[in-house]
Protein backbone atom coordinates (compact mmCIF):
# COMPACT_ATOMS: atom_id res chain seq x y z
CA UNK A 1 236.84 60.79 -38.04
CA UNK A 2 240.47 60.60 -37.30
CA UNK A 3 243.03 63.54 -38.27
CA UNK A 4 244.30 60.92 -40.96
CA UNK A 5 241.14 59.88 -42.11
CA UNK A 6 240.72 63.94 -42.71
CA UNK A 7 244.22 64.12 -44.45
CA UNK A 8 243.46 61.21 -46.95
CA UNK A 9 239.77 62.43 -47.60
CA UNK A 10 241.53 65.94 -48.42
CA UNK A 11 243.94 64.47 -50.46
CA UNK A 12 241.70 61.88 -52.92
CA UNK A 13 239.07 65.63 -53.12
CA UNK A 14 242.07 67.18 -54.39
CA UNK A 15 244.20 64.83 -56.50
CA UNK A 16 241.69 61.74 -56.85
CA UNK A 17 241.36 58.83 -55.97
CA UNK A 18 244.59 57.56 -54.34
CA UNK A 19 246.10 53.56 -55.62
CA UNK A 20 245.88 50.98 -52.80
CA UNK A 21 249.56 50.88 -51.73
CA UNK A 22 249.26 54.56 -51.28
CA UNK A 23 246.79 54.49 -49.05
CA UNK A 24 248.50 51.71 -47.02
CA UNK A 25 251.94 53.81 -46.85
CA UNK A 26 249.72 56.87 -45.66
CA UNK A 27 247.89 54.55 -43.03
CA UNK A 28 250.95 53.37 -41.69
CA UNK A 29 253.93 55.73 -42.31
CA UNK A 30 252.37 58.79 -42.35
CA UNK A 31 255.25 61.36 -40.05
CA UNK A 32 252.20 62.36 -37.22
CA UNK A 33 249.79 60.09 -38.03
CA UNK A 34 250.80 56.72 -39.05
CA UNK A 35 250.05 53.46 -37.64
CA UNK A 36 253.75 52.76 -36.51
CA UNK A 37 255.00 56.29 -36.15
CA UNK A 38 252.78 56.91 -33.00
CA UNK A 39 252.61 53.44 -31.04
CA UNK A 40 253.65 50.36 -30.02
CA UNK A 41 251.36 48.10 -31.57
CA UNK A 42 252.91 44.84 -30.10
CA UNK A 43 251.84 42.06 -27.65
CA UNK A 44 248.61 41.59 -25.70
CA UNK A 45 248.23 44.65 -25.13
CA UNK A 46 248.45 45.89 -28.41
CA UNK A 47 246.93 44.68 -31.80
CA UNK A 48 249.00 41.22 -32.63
CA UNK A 49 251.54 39.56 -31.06
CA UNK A 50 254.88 38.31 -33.44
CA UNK A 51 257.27 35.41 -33.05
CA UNK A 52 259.72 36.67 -30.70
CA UNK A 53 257.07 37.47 -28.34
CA UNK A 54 255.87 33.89 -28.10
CA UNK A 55 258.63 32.55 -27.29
CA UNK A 56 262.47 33.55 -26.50
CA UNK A 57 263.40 30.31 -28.03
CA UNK A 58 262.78 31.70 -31.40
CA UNK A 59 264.92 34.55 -31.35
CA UNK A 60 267.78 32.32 -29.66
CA UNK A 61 267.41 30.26 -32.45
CA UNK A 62 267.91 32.88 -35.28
CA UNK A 63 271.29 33.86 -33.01
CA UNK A 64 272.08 30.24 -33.11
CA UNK A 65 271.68 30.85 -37.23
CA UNK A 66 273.71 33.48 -37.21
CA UNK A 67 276.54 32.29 -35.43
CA UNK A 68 277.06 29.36 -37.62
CA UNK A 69 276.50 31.89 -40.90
CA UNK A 70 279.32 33.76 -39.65
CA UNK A 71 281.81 30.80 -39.02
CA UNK A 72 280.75 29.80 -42.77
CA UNK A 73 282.06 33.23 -43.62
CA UNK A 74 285.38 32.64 -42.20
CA UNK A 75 284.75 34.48 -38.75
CA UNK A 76 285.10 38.05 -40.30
CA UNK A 77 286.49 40.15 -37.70
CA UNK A 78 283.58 43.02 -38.47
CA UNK A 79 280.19 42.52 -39.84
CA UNK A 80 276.67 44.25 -39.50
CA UNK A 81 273.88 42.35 -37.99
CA UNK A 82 271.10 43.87 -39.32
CA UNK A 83 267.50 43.46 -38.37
CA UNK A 84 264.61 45.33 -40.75
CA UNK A 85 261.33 46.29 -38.74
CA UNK A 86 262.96 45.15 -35.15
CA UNK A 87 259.47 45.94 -33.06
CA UNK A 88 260.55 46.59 -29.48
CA UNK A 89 264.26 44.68 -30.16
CA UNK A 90 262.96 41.24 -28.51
CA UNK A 91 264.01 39.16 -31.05
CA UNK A 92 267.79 40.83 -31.30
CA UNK A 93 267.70 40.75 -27.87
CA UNK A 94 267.26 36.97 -27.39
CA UNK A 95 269.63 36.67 -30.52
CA UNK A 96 272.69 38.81 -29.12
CA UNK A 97 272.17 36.50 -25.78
CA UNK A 98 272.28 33.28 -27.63
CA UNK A 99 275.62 33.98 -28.98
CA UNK A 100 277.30 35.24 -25.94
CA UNK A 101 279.22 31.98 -25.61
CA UNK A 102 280.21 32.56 -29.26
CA UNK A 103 284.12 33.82 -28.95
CA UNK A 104 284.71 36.89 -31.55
CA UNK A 105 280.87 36.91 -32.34
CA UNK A 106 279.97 39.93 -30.50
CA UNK A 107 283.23 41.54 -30.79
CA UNK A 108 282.63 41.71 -34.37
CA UNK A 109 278.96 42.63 -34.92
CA UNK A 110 277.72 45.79 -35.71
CA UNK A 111 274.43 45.87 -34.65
CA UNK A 112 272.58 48.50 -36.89
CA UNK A 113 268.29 48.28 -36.54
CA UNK A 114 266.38 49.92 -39.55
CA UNK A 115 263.49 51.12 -38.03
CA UNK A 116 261.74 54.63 -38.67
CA UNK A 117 259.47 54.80 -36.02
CA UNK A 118 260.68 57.36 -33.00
CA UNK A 119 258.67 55.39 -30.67
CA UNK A 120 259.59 51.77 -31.50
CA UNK A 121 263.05 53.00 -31.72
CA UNK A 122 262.59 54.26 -28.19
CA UNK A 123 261.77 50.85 -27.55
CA UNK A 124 264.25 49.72 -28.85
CA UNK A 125 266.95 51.18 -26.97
CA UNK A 126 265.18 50.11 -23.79
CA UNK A 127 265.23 46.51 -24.70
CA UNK A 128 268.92 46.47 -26.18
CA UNK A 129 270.14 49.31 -23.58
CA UNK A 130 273.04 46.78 -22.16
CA UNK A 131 274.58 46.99 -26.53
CA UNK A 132 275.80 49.67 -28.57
CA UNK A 133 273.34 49.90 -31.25
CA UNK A 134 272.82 51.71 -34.91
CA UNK A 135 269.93 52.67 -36.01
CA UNK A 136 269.53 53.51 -39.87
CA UNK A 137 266.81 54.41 -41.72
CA UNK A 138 267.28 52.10 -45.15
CA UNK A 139 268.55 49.22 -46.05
CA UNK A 140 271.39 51.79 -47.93
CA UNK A 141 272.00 53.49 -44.96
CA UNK A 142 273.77 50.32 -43.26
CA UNK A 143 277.71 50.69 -43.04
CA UNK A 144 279.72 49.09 -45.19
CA UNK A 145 280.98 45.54 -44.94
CA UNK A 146 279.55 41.66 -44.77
CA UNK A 147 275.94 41.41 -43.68
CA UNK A 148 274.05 39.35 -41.75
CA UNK A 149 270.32 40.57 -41.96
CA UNK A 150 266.91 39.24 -40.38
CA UNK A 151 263.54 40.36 -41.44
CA UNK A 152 261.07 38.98 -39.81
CA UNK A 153 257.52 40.35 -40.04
CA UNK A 154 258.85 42.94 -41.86
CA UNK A 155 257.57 42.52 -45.35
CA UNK A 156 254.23 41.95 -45.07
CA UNK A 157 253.54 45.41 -43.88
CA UNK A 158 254.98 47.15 -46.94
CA UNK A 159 252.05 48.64 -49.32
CA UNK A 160 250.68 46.55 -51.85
CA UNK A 161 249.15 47.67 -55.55
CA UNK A 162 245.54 45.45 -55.94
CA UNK A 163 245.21 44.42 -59.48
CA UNK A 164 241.69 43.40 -60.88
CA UNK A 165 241.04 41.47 -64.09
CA UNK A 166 237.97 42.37 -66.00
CA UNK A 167 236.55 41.68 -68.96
CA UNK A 168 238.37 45.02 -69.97
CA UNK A 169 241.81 43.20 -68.83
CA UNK A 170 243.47 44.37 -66.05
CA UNK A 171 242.55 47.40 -63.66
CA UNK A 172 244.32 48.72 -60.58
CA UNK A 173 241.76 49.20 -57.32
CA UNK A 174 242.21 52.64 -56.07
CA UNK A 175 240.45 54.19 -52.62
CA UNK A 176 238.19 56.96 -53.61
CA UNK A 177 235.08 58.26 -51.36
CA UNK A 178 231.43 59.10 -51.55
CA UNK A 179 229.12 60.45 -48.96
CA UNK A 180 229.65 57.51 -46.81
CA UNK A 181 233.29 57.28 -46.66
CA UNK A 182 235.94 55.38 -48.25
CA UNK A 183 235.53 53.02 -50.74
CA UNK A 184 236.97 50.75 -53.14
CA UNK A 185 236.67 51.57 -57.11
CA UNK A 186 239.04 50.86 -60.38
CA UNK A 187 241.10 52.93 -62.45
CA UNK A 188 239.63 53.33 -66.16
CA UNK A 189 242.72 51.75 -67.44
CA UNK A 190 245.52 49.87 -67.27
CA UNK A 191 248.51 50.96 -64.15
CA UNK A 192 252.21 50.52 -64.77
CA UNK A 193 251.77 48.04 -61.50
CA UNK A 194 250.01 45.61 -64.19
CA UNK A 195 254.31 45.15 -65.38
CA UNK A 196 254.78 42.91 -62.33
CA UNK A 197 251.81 40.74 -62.85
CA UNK A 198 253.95 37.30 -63.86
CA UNK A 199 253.08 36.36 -67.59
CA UNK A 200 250.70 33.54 -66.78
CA UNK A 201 248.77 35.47 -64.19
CA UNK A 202 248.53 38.18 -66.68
CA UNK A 203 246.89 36.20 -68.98
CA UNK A 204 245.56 33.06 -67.85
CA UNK A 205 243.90 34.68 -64.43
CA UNK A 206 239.55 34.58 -64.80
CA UNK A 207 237.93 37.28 -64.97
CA UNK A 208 237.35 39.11 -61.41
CA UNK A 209 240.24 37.41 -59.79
CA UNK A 210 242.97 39.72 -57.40
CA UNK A 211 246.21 39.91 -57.65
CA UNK A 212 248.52 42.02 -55.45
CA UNK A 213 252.17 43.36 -56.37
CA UNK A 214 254.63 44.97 -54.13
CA UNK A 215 257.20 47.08 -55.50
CA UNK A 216 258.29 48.27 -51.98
CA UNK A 217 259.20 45.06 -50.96
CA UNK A 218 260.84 43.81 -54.33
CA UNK A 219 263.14 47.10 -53.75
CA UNK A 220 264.19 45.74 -50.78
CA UNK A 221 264.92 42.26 -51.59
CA UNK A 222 266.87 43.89 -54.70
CA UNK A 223 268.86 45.91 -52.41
CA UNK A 224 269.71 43.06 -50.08
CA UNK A 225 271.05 40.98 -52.30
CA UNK A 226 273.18 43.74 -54.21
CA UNK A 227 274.77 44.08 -50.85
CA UNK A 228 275.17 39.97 -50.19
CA UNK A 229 276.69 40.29 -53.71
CA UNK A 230 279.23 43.18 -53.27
CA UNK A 231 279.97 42.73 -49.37
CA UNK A 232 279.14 38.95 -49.06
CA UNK A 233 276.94 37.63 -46.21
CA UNK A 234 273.50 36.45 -45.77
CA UNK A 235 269.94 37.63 -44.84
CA UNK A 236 266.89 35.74 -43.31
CA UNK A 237 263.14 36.52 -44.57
CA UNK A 238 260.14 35.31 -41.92
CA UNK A 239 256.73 35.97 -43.00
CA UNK A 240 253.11 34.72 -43.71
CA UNK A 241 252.67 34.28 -47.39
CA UNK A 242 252.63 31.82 -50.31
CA UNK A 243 256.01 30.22 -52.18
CA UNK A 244 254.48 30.58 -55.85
CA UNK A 245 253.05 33.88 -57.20
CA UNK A 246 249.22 33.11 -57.38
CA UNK A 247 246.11 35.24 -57.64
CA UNK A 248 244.07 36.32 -54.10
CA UNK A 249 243.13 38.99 -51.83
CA UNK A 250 245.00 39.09 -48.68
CA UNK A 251 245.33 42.68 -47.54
CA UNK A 252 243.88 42.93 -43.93
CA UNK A 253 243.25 45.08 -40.91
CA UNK A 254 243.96 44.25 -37.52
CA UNK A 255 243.35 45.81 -34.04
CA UNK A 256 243.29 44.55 -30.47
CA UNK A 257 243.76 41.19 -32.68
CA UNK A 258 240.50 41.22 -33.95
CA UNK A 259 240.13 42.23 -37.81
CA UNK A 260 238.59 45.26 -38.98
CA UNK A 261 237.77 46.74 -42.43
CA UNK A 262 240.42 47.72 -43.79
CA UNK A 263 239.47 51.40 -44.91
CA UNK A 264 237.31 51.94 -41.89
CA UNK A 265 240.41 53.47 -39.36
CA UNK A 266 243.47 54.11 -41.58
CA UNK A 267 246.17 55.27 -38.91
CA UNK A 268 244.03 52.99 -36.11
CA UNK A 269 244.72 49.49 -37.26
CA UNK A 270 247.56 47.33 -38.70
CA UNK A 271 247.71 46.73 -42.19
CA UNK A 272 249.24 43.92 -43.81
CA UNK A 273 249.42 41.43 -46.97
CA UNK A 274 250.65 38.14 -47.83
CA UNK A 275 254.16 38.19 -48.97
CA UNK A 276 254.86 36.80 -52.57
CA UNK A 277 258.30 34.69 -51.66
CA UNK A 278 258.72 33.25 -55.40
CA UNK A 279 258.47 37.46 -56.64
CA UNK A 280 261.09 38.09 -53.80
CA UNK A 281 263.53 35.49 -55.24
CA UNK A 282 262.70 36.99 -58.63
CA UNK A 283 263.95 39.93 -57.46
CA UNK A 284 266.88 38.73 -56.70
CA UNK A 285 268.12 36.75 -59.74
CA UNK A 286 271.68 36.50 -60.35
CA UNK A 287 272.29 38.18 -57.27
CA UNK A 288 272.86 35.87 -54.52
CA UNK A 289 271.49 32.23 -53.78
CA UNK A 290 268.29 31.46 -52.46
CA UNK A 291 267.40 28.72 -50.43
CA UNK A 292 263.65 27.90 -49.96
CA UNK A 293 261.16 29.53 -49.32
CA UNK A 294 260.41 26.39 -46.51
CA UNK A 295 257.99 26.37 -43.51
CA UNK A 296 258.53 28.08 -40.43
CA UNK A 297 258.35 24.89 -38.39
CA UNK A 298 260.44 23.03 -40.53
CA UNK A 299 263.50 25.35 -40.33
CA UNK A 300 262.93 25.77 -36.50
CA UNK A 301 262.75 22.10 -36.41
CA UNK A 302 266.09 21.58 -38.45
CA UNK A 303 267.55 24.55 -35.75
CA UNK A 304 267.03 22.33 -32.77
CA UNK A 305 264.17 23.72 -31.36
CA UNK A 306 262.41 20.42 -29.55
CA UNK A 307 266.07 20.46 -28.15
CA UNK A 308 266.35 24.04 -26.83
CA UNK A 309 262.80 23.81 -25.58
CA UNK A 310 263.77 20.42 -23.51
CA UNK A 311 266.51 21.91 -21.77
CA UNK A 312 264.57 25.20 -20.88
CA UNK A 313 261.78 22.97 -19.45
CA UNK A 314 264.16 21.30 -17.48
CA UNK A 315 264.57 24.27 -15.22
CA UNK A 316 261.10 25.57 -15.64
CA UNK A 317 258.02 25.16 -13.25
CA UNK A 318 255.19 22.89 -14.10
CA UNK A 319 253.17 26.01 -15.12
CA UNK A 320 256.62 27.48 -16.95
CA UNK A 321 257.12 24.09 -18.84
CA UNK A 322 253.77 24.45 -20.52
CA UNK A 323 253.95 27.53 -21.28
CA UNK A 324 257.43 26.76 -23.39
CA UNK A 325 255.79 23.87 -25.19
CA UNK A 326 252.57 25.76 -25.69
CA UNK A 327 255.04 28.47 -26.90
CA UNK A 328 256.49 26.03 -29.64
CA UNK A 329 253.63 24.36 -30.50
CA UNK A 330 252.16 28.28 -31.96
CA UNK A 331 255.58 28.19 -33.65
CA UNK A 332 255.89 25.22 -35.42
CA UNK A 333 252.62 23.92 -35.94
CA UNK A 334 251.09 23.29 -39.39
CA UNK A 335 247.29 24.84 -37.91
CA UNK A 336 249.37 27.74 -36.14
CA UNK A 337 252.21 29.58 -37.44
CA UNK A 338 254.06 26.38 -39.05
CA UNK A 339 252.94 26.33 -42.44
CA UNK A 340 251.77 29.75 -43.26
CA UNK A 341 254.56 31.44 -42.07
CA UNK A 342 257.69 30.92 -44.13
CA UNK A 343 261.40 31.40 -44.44
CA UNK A 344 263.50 32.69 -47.05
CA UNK A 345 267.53 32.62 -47.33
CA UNK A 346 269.80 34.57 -49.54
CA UNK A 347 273.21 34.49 -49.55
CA UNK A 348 276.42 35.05 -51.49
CA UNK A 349 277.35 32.51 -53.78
CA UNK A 350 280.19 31.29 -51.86
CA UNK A 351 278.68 30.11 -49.09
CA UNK A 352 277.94 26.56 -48.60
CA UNK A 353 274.07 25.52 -48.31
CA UNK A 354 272.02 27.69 -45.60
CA UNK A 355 271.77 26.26 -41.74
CA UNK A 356 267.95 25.36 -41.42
CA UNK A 357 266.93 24.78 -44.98
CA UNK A 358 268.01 20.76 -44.66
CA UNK A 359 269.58 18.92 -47.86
């Protein structure tokens, strides 16, 4: 048994049993212990591999985005480019090269990273060691003025309360142990997280269905628009998940890419869950404008991507050239990342339509 495993089973003997999300936010954030405090979970080597490290075309393309966001701004002299949950910096990296043709672009960006991992942060500062960076460790630590932010991958790994609707009505799933090891029970009644159930779910869900909520990430998307809203800007959402709240079980476990239950190795494998994009949007109501949620492979699609790809192949070797397309194809295709992975936009509500979202 790990030295986290330990720490939870010593916590649930002491307190009880412990709610879902906080056994995810242990897994993975835990100072020592966590998932993401202690490695670098990313590319073949590691558990899963994320957009940016498929392909340097996507992050050029999100620079591209940016770029034209900021001329739609009126070319503010100083902005923050913020990126949430950068990994090793890959995709700011590609970004920040895109727009090196850009005059005033770079000259005016801020870059400030929120990341709270010491050693992703050291990767970071490998990866982006020719830019002056910030690092921050909230979304309310970011200096003051416009914003443009990217999250990509980002919100799926923010804990998740798992709602259960019994005959009873609805129950919160907790972790709790026996003589075995973890496992799954309910509380005996109704949780505060039932709230941000939406009203039909609430009621119209059968018996035994799953929802999951995520207060974390609804913080976030809160706080993101407040600041789109007082400071002006815009901010870019990538993720697997659904565009209408539904019912389903989604939390997972992943190492060396392969799944694994999720309460076998908290602190050993990546946890994540579908992202709700219509209870993101909800979160931001009267805040900022929203376009989408579309697909992934549409929005790269309306960014020029069979374009960019072209002219890269054009200098490539045979072997190079199809590894590009190969590269986009995992990107934009509906049975790859195309359809399940989607994009959200929010911006301030003078700011014409968002680049990528088409009419």
């Amino acid at each position: 048994m790990s030295e986290l495993a330990r720490l939870i089973e010593r916590q649930i003997a002491t307190a009880g049993p412990m709610t879902v999300a906080d056994y995810m936010a242990t897994a993975l954030g835990h100072p020592q212990h966590g998932y993401y405090m202690n490695r670098d979970p990313f590319g073949r080597d590691g558990d899963f591999i994320t957009a940016p490290e498929i392909s340097q075309i996507f992050g050029e393309l999100i620079g591209i985005w940016c770029v034209a966001v900021w001329r739609m701004m009126g070319v503010p002299s100083r902005f923050n480019l913020v990126e949430l949950g950068p990994g090793r910096g890959t995709l700011m990296a590609d970004a920040l090269r895109a727009t090196s043709q850009s005059q005033g672009f770079r000259q005016a960006a801020n870059v400030a990273l929120v990341e709270t991992s010491p050693v992703l942060r050291a990767a970071q500062k490998r990866t982006l060691a020719a830019h002056e960076i910030v690092w921050c460790d909230s979304v309310d630590a970011v200096p003051d003025g416009p914003v443009l932010l990217i999250a990509n991958e980002f919100f799926d790994a923010l804990p998740v309360h798992q709602l259960v609707r019994t005959v009873d009505g609805w129950r919160e799933r907790l972790v709790g142990q026996d003589g075995t090891g973890f496992r799954f029970m309910l509380s005996a009644d109704a949780t505060p997280a039932t709230a941000l159930l939406t009203s039909d779910i609430r009621t119209g869900a059968p018996v035994d269905s799953v929802a999951e909520v995520q207060p974390a990430g609804l913080a976030i998307a809160a706080a993101v628009a407040d600041r789109i809203k007082s400071d002006g800007g815009a901010a870019l959402i990538i993720d697997y998940g659904y565009a209408e709240s539904a019912v389903g079980e989604t939390l997972q476990a992943v190492r060396q890419h392969e799944p694994q239950d999720v309460l076998l190795m908290p602190g050993d494998a990546d946890l994540t869950a579908h992202v709700d994009f219509a209870a993101l949007g909800r979160a931001t109501a009267g805040k900022a404008t929203l376009c989408g949620p579309c697909g992934q492979g549409a929005f790269l699609q309306n960014l020029g991507i069979a374009i960019r790809a072209e002219r890269l192949a054009e200098q490539a070797t045979s072997s190079q050239a199809e590894d590009i397309a190969s590269g986009v194809r995992r990107l934009i295709a509906d049975d790859e990342m195309g359809s399940l992975f989607k994009v959200l936009g929010i911006a301030s509500h003078d700011l014409s339509p968002l680049p990528g979202f088409g009419s």
